[in-house]
Structure formats: structure tokens, C-alpha cells
Protein backbone atom coordinates (compact mmCIF):
# COMPACT_ATOMS: atom_id res chain seq x y z
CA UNK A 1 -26.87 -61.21 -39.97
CA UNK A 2 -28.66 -58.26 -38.96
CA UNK A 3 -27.96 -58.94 -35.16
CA UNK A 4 -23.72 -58.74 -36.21
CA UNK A 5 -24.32 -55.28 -37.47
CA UNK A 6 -26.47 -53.93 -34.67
CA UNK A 7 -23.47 -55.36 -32.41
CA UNK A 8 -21.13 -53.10 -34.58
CA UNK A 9 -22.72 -50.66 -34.62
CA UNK A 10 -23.64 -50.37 -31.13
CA UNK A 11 -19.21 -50.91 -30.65
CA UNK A 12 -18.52 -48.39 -33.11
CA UNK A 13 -21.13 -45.70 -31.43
CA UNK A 14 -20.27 -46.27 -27.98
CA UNK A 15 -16.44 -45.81 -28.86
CA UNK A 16 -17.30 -42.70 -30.88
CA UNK A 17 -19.02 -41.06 -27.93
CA UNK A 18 -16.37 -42.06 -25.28
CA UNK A 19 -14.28 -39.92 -28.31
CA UNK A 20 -16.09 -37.52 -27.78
CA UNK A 21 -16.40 -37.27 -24.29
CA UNK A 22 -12.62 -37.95 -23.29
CA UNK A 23 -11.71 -34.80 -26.30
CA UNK A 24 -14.51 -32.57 -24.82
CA UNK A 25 -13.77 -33.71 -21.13
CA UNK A 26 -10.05 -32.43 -21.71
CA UNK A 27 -10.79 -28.84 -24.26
CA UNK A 28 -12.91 -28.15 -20.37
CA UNK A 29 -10.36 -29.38 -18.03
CA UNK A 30 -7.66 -27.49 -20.59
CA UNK A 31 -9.67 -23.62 -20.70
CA UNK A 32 -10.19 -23.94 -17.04
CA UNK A 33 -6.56 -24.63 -16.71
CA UNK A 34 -5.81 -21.41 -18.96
CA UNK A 35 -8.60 -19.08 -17.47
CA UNK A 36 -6.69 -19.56 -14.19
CA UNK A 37 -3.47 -19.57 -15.12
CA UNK A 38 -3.99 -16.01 -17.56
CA UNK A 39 -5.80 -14.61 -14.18
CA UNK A 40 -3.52 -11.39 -12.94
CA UNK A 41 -2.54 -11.55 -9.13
CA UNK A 42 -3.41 -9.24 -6.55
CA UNK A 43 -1.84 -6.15 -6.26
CA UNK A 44 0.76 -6.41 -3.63
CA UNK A 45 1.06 -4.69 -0.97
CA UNK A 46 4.10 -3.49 1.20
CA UNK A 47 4.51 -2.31 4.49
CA UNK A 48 6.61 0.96 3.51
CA UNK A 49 2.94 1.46 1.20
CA UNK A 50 0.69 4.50 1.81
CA UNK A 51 -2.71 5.57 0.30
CA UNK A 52 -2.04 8.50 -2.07
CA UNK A 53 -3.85 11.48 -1.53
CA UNK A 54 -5.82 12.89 -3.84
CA UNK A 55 -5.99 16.61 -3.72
CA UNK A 56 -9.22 17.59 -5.10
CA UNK A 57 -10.79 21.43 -5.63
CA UNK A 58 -13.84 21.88 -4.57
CA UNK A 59 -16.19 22.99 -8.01
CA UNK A 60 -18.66 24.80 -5.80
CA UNK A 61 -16.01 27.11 -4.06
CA UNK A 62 -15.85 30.04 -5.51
CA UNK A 63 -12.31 32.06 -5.54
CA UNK A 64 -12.57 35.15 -3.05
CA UNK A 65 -13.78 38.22 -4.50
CA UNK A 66 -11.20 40.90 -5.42
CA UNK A 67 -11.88 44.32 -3.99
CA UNK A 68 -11.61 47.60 -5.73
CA UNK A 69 -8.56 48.86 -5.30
CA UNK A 70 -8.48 53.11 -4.44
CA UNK A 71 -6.98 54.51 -7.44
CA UNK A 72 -3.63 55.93 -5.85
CA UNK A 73 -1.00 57.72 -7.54
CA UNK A 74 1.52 55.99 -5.39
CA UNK A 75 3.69 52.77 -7.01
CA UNK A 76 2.75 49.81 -5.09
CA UNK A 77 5.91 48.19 -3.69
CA UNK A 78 5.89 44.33 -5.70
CA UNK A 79 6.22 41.57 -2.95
CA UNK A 80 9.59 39.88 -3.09
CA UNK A 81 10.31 36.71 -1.45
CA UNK A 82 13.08 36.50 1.19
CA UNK A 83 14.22 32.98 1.07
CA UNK A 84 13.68 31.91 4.60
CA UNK A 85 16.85 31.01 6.36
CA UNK A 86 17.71 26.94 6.34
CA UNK A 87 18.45 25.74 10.07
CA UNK A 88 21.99 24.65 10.43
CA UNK A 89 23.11 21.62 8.81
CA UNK A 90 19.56 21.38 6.29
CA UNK A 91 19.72 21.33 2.59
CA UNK A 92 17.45 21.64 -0.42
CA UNK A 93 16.38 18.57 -2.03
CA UNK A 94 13.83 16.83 -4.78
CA UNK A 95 12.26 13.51 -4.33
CA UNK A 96 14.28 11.28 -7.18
CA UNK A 97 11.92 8.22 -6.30
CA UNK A 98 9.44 7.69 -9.28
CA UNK A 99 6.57 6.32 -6.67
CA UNK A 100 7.39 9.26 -4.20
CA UNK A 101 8.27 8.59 -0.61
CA UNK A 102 6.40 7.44 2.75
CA UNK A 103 6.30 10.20 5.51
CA UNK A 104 6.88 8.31 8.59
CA UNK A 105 7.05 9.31 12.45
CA UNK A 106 9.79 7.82 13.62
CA UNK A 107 13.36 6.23 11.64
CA UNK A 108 11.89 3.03 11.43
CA UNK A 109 9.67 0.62 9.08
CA UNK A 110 7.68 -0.27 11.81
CA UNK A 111 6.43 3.26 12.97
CA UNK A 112 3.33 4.77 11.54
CA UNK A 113 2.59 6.93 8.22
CA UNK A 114 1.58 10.35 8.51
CA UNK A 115 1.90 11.50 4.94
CA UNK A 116 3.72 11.31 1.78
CA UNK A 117 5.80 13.21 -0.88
CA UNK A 118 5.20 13.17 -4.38
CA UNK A 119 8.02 12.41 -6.91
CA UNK A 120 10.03 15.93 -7.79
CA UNK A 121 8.96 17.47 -5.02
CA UNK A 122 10.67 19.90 -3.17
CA UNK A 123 11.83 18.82 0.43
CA UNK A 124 14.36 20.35 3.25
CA UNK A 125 17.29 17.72 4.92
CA UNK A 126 16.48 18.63 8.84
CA UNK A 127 18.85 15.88 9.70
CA UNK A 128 20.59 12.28 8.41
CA UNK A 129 21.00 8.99 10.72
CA UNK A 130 24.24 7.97 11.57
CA UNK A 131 24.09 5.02 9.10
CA UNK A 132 22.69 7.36 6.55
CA UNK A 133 19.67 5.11 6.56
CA UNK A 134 16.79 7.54 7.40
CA UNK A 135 16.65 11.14 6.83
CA UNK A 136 13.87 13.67 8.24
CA UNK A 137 12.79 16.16 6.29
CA UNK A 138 10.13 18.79 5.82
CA UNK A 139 8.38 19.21 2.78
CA UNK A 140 8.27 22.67 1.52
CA UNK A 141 4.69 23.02 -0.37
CA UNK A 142 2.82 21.73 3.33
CA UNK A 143 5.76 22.16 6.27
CA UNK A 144 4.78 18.51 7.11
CA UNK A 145 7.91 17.00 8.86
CA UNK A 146 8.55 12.78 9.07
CA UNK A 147 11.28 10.71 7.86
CA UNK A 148 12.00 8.98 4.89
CA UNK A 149 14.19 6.43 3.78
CA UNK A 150 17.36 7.52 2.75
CA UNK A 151 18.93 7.95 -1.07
CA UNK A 152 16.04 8.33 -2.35
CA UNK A 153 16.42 12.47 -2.98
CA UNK A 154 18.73 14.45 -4.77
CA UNK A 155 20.38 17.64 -3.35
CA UNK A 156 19.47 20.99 -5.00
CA UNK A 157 21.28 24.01 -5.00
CA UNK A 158 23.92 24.74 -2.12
């Protein structure tokens, strides 16, 4: 009688723990499945892409000096600007593209980066492609001249 219940037993224990290995076999196989699925992608990157520059001061530079001016009994003239003539053809214009825009060479995707324009900043129209595709420019805060894609500024002023 004895031997009948060891051979249960030993059925009912061996089932139990192939249970438990086939649940804890799949809760594995099931948070691998999510860790990999919940993983974020790369970062894509496109070929119209450029580094941004970071402009950094330098803490350790100190701003020049000011010298002593003479006391003079003369009015110093204030500086005005003369708005430097546009050549013919140019316009004014702001960047209206959130991520800014790629200074390029040449019209074209394939030609190299040499810069790039922050959003809302302040650009001249030197010229516009016939399909109104490209349009160089030069920005106004570093004269740097390239071409952009075109649309992607708005016109300001006349």
C-alpha cells in the first residue's frame, strides 16, 4: 500500500514541478520579450543632419579693460548704425524652421555642410533657384554664406 502512494506522489510532484517550470519558463521568455520590445531605437539620423554648435564663453577670459576716458567738455557724437545697403534682388528673412537649417556649399543634398542657422535667426536672400528649391543666403550675426533648402524662412520687413 505504501508503494501506491510513493507512486502518487512521485506523479503528483513531478507534474507540479513541470508546473512550475513551463509557468516560470514563460514569466522569462515573456519579460525578455517586454525588455526588448519597451527598448527606445536609435536616434536617427539624416543626411540633411548637422552637429550643432555649441557656442561656449570662455570663464577665464576676462572682458577688455576700459580706459579712462579724458574728461572733455565736448558731447561725444552717439554711434548710429547705417543699415548697410542689401545687394540687388536680397531680402531680410528669419529662419521659421523649429530645428534651424543646414548651411550647405552647393544647391544640393549631396554637397557638404559648412554651418548652420539657428531657428529665428536673422538671414539675407542673396539669391533663389529657378525651381524655388534652394536659396543662398548669408546669415547676418556671422556673414557665413551657403544654401539652404527653400520655404523654410519667412521674409521680414521690405
Amino acid at each position: 500500500m505504501n508503494q501506491i502512494f510513493y507512486e502518487i506522489f512521485k506523479f503528483f510532484m513531478g507534474f507540479l514541478l513541470a508546473l512550475v517550470i513551463l509557468a516560470g519558463g514563460s514569466v522569462a521568455a515573456a519579460l525578455y520579450f517586454v525588455t526588448k520590445l519597451t527598448a527606445l531605437p536609435p536616434k536617427p539620423t539624416f543626411a540633411n543632419d548637422a552637429p550643432t554648435q555649441v557656442v561656449t564663453s570662455d570663464p577665464k577670459a576676462k572682458p577688455p579693460a576700459k580706459q579712462p576716458q579724458a574728461a572733455s567738455n565736448q558731447p561725444s557724437a552717439s554711434p548710429t548704425s547705417t543699415p548697410t545697403p542689401l545687394p540687388p534682388g536680397a531680402y531680410r528673412a528669419r529662419v521659421s524652421w523649429p530645428e534651424g537649417l543646414v548651411l550647405r556649399d552647393k544647391p544640393t543634398y549631396e554637397s557638404s555642410t559648412i554651418g548652420g542657422i539657428a531657428y529665428n535667426e536673422n538671414v539675407l536672400i542673396l539669391e533663389v533657384t529657378s525651381s524655388k528649391e534652394w536659396e543662398r543666403v548669408r546669415v547676418e550675426s556671422t556673414k557665413e554664406e551657403g544654401w539652404v533648402r527653400g520655404g523654410n524662412t519667412e521674409r521680414i520687413g521690405n
